[in-house]
PDB file of N, CA and C in Angstrom:
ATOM      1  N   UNK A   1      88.352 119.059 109.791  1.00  0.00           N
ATOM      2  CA  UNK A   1      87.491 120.195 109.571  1.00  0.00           C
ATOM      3  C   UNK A   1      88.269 121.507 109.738  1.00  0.00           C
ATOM      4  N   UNK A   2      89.112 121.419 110.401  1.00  0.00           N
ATOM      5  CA  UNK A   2      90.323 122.736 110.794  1.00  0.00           C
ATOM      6  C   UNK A   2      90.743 122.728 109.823  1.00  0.00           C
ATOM      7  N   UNK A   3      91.479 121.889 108.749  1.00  0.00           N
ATOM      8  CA  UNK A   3      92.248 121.939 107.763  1.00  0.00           C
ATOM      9  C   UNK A   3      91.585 122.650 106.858  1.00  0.00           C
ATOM     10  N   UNK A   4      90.205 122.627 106.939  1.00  0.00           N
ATOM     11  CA  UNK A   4      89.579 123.050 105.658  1.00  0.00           C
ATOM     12  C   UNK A   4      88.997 124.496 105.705  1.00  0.00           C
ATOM     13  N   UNK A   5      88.688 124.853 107.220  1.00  0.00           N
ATOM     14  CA  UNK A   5      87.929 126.238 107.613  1.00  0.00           C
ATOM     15  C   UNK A   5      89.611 127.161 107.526  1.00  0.00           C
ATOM     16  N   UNK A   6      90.728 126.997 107.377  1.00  0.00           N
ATOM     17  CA  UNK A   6      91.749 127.748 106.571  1.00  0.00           C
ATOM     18  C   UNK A   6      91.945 128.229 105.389  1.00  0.00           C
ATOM     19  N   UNK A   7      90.978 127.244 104.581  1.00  0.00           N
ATOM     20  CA  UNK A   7      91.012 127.780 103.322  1.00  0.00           C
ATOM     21  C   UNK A   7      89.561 128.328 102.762  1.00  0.00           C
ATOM     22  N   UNK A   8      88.908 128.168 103.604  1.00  0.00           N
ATOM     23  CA  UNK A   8      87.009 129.033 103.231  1.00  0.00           C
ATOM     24  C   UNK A   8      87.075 130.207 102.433  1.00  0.00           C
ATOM     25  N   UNK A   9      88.270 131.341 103.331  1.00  0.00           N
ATOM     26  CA  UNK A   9      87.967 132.467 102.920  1.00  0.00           C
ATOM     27  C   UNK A   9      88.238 132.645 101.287  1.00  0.00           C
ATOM     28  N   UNK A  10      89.105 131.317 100.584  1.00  0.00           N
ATOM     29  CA  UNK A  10      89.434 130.875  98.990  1.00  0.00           C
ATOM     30  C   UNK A  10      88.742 130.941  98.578  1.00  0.00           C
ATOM     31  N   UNK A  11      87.379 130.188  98.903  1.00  0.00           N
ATOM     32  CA  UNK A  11      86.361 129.590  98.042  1.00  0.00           C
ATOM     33  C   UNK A  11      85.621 130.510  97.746  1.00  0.00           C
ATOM     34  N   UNK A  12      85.583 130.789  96.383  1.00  0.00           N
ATOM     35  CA  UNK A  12      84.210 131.177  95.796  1.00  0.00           C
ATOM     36  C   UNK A  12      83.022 130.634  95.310  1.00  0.00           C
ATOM     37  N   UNK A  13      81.454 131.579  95.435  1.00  0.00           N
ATOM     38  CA  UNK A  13      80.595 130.575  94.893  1.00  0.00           C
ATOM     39  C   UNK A  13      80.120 131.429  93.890  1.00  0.00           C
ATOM     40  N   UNK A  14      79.286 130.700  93.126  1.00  0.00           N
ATOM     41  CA  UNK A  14      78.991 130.893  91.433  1.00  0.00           C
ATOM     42  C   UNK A  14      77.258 131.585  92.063  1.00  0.00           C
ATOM     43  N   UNK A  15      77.091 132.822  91.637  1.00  0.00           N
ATOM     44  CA  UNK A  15      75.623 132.920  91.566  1.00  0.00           C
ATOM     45  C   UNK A  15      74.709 133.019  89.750  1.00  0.00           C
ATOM     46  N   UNK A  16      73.542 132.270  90.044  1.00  0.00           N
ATOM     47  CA  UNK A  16      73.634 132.196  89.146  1.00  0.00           C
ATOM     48  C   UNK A  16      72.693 133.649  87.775  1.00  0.00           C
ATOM     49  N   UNK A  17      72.470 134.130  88.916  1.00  0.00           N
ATOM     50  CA  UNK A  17      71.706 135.427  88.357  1.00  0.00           C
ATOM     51  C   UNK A  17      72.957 136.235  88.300  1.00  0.00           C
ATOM     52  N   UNK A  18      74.031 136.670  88.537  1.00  0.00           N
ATOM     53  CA  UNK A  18      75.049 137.450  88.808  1.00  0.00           C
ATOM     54  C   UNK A  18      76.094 137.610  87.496  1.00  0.00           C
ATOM     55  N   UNK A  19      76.181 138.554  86.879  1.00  0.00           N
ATOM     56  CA  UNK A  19      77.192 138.733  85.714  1.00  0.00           C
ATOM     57  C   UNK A  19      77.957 138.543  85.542  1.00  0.00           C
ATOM     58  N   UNK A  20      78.509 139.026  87.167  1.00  0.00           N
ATOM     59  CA  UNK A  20      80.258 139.630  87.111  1.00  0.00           C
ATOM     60  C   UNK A  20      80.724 137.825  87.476  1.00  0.00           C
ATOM     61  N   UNK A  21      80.118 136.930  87.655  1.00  0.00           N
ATOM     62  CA  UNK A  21      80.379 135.484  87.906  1.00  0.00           C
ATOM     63  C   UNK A  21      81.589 134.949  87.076  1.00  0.00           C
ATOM     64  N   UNK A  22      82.757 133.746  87.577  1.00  0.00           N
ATOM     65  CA  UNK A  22      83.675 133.802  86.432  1.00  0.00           C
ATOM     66  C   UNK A  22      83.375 132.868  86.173  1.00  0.00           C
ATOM     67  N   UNK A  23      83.364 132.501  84.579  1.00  0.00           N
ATOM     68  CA  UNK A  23      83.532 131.231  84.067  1.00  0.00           C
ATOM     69  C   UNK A  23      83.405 129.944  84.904  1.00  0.00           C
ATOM     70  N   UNK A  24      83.154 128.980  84.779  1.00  0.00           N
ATOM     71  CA  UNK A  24      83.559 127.859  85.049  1.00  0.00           C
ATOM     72  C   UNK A  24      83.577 126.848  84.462  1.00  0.00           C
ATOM     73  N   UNK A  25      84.982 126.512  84.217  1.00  0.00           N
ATOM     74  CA  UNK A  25      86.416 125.284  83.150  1.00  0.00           C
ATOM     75  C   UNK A  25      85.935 124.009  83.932  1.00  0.00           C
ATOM     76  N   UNK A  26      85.149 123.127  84.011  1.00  0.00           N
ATOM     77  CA  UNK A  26      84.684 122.089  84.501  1.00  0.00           C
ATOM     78  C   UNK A  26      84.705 120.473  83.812  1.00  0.00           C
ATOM     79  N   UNK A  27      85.173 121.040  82.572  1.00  0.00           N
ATOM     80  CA  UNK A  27      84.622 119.709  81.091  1.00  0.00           C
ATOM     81  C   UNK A  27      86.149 118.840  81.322  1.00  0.00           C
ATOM     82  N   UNK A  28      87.327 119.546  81.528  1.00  0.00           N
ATOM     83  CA  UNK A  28      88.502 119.045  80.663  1.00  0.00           C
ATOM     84  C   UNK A  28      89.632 119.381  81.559  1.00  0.00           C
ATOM     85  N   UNK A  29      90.694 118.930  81.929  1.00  0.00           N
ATOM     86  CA  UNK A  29      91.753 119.539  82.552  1.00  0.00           C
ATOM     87  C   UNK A  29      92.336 121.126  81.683  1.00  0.00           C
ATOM     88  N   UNK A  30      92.959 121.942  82.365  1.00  0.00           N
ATOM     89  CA  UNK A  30      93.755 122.740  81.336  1.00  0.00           C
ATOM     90  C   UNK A  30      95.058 122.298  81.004  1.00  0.00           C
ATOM     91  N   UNK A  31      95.859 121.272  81.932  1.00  0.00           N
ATOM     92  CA  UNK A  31      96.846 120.834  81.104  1.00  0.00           C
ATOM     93  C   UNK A  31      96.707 119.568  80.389  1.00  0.00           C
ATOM     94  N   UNK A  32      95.859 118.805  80.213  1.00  0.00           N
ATOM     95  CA  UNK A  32      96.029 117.687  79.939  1.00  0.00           C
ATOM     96  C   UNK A  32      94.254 117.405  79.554  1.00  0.00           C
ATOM     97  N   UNK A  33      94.153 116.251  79.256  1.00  0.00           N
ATOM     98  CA  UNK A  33      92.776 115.751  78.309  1.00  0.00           C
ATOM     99  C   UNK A  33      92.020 114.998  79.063  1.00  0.00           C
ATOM    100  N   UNK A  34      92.708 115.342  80.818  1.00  0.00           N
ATOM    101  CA  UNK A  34      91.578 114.423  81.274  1.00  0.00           C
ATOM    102  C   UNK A  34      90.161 115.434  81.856  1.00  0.00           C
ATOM    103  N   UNK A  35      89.044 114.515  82.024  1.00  0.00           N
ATOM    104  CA  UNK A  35      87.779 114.821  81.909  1.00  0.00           C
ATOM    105  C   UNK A  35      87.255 113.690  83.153  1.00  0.00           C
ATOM    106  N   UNK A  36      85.831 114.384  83.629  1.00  0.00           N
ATOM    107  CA  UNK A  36      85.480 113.760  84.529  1.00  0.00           C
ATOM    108  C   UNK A  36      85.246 111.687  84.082  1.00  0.00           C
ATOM    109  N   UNK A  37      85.654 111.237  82.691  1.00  0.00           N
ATOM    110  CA  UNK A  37      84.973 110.410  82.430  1.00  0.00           C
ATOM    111  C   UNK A  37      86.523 109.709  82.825  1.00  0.00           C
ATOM    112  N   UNK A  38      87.126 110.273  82.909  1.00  0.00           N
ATOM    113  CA  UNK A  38      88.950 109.286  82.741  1.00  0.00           C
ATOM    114  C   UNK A  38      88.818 108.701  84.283  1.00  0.00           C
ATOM    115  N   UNK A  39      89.906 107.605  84.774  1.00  0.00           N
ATOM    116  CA  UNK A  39      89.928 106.830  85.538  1.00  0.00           C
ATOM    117  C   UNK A  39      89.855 107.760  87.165  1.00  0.00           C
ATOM    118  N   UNK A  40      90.904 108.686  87.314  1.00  0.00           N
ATOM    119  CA  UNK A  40      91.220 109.256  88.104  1.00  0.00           C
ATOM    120  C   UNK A  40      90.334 110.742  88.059  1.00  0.00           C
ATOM    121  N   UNK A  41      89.617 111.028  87.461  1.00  0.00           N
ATOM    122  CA  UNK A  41      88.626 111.904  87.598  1.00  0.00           C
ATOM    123  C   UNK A  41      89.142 113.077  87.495  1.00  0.00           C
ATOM    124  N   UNK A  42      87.992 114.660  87.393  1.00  0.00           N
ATOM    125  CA  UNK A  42      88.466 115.840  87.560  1.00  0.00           C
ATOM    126  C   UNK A  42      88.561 116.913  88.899  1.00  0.00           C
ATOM    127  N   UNK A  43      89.738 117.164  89.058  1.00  0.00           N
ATOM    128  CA  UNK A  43      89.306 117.901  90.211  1.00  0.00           C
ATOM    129  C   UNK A  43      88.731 119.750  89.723  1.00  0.00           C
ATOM    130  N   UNK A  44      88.211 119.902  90.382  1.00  0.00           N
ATOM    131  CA  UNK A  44      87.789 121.444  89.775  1.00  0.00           C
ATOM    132  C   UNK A  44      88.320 122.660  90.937  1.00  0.00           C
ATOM    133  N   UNK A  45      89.321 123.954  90.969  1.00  0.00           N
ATOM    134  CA  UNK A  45      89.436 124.152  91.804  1.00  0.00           C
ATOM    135  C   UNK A  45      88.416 125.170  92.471  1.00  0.00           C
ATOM    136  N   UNK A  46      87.668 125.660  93.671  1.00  0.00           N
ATOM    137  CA  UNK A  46      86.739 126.435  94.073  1.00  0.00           C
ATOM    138  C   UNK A  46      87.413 127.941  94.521  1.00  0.00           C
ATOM    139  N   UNK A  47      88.345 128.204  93.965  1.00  0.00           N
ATOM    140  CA  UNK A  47      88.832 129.163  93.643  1.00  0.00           C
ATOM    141  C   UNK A  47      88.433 129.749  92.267  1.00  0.00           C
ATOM    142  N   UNK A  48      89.281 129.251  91.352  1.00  0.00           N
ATOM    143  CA  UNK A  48      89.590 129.721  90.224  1.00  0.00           C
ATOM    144  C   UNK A  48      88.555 129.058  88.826  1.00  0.00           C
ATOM    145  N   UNK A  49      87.908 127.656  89.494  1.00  0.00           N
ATOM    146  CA  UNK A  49      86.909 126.911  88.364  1.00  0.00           C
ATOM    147  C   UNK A  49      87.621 126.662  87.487  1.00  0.00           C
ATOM    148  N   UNK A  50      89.136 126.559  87.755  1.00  0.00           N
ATOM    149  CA  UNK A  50      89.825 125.774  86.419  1.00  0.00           C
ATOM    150  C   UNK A  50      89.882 123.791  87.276  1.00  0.00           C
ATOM    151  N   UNK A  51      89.951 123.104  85.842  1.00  0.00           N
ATOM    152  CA  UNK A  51      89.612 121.772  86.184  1.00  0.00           C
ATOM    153  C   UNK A  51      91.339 121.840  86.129  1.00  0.00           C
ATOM    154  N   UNK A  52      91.445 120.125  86.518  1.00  0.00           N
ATOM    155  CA  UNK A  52      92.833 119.670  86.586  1.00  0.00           C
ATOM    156  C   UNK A  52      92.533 117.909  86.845  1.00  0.00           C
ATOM    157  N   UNK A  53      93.674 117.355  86.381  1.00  0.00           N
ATOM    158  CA  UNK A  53      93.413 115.909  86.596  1.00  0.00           C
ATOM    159  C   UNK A  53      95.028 115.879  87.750  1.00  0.00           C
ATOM    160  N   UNK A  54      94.485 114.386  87.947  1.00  0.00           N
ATOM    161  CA  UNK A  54      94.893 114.294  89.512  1.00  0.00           C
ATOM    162  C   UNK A  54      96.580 114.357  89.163  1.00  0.00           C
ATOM    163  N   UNK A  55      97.248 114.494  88.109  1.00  0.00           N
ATOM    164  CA  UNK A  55      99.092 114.752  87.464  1.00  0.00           C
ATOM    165  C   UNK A  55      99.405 116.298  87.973  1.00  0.00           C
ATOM    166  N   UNK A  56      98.140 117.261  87.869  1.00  0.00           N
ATOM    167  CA  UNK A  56      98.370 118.214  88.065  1.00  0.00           C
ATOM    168  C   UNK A  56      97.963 119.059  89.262  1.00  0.00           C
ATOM    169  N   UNK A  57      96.997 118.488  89.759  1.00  0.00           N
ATOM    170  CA  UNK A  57      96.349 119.254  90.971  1.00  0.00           C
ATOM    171  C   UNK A  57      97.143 119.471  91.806  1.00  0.00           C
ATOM    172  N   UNK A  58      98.084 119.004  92.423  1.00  0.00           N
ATOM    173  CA  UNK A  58      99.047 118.782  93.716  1.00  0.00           C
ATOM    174  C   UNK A  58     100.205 119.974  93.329  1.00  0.00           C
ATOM    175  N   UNK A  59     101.062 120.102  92.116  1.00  0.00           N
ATOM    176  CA  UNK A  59     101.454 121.164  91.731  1.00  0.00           C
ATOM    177  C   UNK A  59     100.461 122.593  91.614  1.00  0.00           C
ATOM    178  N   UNK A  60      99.568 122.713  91.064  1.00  0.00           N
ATOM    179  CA  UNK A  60      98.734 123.624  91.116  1.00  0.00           C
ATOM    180  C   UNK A  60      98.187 124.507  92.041  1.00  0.00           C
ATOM    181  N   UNK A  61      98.213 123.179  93.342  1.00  0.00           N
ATOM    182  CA  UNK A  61      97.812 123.738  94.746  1.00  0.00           C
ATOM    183  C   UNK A  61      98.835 124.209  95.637  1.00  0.00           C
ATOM    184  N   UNK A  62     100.167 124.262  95.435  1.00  0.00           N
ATOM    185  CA  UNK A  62     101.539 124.182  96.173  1.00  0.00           C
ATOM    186  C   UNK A  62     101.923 125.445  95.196  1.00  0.00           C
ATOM    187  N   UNK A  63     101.880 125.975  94.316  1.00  0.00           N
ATOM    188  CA  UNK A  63     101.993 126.936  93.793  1.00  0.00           C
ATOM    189  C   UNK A  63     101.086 128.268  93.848  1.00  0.00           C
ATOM    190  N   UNK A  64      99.676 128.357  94.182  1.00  0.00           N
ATOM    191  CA  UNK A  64      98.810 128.916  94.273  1.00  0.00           C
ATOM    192  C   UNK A  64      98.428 129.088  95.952  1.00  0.00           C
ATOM    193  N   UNK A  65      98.460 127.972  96.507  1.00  0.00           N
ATOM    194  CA  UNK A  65      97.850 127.812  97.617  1.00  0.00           C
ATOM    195  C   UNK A  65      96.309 127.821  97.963  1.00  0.00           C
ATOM    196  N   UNK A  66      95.993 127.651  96.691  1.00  0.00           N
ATOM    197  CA  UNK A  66      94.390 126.857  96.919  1.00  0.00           C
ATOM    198  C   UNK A  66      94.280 125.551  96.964  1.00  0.00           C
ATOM    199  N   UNK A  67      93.570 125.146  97.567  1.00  0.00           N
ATOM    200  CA  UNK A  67      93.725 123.663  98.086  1.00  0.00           C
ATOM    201  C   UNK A  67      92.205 123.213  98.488  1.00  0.00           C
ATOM    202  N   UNK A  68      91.366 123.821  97.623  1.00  0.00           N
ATOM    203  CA  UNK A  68      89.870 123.321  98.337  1.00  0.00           C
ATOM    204  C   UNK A  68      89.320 123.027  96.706  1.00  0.00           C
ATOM    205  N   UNK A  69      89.266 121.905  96.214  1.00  0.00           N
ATOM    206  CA  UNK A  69      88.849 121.200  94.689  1.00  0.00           C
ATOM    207  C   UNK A  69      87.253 120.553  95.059  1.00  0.00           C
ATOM    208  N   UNK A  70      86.833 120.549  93.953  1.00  0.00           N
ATOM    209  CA  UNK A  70      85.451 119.378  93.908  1.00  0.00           C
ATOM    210  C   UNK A  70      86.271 118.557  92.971  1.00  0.00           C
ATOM    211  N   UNK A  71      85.865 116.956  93.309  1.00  0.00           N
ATOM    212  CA  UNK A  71      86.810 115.753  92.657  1.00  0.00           C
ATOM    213  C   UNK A  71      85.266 115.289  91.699  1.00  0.00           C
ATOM    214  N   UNK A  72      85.227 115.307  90.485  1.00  0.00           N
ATOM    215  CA  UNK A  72      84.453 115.460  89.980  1.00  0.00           C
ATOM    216  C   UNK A  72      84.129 113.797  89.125  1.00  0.00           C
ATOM    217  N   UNK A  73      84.224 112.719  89.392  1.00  0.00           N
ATOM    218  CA  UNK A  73      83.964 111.371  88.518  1.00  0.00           C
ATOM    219  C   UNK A  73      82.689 110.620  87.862  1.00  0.00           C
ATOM    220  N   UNK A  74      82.283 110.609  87.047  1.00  0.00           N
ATOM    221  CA  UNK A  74      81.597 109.854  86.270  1.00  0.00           C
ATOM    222  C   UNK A  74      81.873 108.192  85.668  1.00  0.00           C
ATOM    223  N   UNK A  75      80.775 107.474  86.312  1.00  0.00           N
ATOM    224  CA  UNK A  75      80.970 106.097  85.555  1.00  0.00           C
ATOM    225  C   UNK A  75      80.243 105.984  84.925  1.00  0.00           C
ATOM    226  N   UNK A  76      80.580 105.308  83.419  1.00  0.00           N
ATOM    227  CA  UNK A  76      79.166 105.001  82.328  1.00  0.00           C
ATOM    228  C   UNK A  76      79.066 103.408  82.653  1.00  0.00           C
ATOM    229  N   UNK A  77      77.853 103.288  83.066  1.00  0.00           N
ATOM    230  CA  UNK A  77      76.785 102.147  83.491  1.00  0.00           C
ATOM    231  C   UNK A  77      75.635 101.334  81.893  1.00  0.00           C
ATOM    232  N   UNK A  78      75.796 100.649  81.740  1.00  0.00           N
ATOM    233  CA  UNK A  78      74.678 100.109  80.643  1.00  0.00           C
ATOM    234  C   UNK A  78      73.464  99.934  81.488  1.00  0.00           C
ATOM    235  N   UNK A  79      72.380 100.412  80.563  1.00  0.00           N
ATOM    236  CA  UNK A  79      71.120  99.913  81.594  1.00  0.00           C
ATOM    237  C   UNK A  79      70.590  98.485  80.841  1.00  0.00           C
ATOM    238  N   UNK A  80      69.611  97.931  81.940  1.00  0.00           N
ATOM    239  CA  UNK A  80      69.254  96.412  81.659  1.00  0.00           C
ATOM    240  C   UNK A  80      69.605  96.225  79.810  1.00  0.00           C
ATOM    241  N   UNK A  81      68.445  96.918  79.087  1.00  0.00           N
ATOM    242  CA  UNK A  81      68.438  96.798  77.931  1.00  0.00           C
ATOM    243  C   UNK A  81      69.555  96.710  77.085  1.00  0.00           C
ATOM    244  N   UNK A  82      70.338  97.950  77.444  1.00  0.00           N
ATOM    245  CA  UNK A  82      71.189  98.056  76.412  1.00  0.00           C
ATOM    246  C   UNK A  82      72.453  96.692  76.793  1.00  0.00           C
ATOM    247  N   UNK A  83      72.658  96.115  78.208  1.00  0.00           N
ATOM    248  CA  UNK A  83      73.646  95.479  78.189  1.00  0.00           C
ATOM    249  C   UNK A  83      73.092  94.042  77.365  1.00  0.00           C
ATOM    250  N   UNK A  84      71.752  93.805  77.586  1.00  0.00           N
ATOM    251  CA  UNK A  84      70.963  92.907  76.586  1.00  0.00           C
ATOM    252  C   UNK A  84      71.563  92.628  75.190  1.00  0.00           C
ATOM    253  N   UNK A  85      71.466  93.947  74.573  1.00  0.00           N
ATOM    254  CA  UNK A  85      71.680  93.666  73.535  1.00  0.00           C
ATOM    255  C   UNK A  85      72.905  94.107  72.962  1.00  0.00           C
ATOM    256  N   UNK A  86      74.143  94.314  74.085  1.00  0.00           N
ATOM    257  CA  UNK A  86      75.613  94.298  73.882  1.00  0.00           C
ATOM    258  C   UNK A  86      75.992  92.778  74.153  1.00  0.00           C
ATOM    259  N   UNK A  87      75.305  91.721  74.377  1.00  0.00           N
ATOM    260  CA  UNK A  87      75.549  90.333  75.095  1.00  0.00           C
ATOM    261  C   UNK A  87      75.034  89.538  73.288  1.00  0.00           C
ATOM    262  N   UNK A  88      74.061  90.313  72.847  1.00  0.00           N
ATOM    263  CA  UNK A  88      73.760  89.473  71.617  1.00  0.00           C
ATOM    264  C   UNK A  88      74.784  89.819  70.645  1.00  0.00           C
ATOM    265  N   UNK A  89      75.238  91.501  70.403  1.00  0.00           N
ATOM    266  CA  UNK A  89      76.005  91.551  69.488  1.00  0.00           C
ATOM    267  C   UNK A  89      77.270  90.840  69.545  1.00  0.00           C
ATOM    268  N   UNK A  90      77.759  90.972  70.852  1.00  0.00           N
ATOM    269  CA  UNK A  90      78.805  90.141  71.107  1.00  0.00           C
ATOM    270  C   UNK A  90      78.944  88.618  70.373  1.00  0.00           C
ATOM    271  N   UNK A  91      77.437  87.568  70.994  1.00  0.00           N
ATOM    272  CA  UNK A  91      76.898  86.476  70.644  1.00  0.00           C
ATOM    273  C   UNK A  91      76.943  86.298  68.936  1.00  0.00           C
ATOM    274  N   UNK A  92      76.549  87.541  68.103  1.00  0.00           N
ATOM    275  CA  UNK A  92      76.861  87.487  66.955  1.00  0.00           C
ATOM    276  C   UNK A  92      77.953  87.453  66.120  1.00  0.00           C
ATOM    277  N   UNK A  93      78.603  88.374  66.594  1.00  0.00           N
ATOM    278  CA  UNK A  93      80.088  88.566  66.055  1.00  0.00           C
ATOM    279  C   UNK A  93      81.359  87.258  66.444  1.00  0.00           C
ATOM    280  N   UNK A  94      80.473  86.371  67.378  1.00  0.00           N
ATOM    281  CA  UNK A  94      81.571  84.984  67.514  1.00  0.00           C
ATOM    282  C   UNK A  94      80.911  84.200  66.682  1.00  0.00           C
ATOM    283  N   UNK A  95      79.772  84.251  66.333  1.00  0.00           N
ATOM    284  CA  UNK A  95      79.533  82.991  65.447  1.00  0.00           C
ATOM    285  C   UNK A  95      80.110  82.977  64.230  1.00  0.00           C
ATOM    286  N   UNK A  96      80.330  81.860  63.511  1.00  0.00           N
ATOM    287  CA  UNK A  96      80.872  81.925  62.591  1.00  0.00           C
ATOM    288  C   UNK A  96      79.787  82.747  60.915  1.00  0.00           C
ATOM    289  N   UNK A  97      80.402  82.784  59.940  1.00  0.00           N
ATOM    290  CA  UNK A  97      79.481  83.346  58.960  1.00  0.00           C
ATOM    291  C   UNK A  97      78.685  82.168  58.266  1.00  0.00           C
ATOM    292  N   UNK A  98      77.349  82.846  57.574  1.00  0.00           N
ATOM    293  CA  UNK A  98      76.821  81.648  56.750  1.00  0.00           C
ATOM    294  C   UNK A  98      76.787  81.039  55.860  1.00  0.00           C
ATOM    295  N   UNK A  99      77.682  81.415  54.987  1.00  0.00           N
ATOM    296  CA  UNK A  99      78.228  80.553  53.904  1.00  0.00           C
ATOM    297  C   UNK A  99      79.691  81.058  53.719  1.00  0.00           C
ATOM    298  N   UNK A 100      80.106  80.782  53.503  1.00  0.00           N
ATOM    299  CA  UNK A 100      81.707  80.735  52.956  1.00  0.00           C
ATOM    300  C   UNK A 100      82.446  81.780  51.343  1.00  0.00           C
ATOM    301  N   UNK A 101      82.737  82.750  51.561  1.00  0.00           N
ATOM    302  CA  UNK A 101      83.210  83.380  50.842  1.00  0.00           C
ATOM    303  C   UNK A 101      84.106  82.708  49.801  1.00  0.00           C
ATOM    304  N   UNK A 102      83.977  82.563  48.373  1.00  0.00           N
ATOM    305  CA  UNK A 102      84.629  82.033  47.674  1.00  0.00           C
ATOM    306  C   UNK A 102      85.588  82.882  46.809  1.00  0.00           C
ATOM    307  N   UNK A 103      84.922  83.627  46.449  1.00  0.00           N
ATOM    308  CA  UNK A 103      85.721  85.130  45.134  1.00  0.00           C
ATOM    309  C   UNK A 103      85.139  86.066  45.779  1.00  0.00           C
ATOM    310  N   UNK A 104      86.234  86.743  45.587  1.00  0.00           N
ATOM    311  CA  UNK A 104      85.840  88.622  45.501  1.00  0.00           C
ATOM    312  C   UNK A 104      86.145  89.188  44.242  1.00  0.00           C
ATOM    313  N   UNK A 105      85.206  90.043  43.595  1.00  0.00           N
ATOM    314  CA  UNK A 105      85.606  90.918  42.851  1.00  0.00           C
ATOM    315  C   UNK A 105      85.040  92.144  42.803  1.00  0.00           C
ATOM    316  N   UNK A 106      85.717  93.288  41.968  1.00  0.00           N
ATOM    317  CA  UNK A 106      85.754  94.301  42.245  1.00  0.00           C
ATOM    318  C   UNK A 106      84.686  94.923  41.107  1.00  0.00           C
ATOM    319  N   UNK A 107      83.529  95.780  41.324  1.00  0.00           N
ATOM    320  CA  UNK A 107      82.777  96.173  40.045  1.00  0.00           C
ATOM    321  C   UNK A 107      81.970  95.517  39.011  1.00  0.00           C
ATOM    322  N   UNK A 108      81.969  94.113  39.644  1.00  0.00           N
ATOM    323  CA  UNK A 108      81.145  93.244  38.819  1.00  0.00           C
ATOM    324  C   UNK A 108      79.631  93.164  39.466  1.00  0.00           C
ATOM    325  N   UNK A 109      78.615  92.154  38.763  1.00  0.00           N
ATOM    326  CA  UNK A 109      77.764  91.778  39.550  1.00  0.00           C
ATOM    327  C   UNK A 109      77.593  90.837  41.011  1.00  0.00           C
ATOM    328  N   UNK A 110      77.211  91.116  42.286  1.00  0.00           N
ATOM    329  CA  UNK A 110      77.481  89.756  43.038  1.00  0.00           C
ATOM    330  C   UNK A 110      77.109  88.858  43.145  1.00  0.00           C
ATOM    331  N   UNK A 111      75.976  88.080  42.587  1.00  0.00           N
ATOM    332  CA  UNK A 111      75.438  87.175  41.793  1.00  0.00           C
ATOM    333  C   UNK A 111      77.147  85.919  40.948  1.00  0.00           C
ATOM    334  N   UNK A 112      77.036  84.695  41.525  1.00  0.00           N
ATOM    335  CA  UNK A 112      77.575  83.926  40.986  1.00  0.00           C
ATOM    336  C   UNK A 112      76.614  83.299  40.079  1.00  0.00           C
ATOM    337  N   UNK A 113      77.728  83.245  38.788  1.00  0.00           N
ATOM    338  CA  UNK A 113      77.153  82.168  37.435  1.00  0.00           C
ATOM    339  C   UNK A 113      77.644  81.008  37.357  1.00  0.00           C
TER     340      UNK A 113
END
């Protein structure tokens, strides 16, 4: 808790009626493409509201000397239903097909004579 009441006087907070408020970069790293959805998540810093993924945060903070982030992660979950019917498509796409492809052609009718 000591470690962290050193860096308070860093932190800024966002109001949300307030103009002069800065931005906040939350979606995407600025160097890189990670996003709260990637493995290692986003950190966001409470300084500056620029995001960063975890390659860059540690440089970022040793250069700046802010060091107080929100670690920001998202997991996508299927709900009952939908994993339902990711288990059938699956179920479909192994079965084999129902009749057997003989010719292809290109611009004709598909109707065999």
């Amino acid at each position: 808790m000591e470690e962290l009441r050193k860096h308070l006087s860093k932190v800024n907070v966002i109001c949300a009626s307030g103009a002069s408020s800065p931005p906040v970069y939350k979606d995407e790293c600025v160097y890189s493409y990670d996003n709260p959805e990637t493995p290692t998540g986003l950190y966001v810093c409470l300084h500056s509201f620029l995001g960063f993924g975890e390659a860059h945060v540690r440089e970022y903070a040793s250069k700046t000397g802010n060091a107080v982030f929100l670690h920001i992660k998202r997991e996508k979950t299927l709900k009952k239903d939908e994993s339902a019917e990711q288990e059938k498509k699956e179920a479909a796409a192994e079965a084999p097909p129902e009749s057997k492809i003989t010719r292809l052609a290109i611009g004709v009718d598909g109707r065999l004579q």
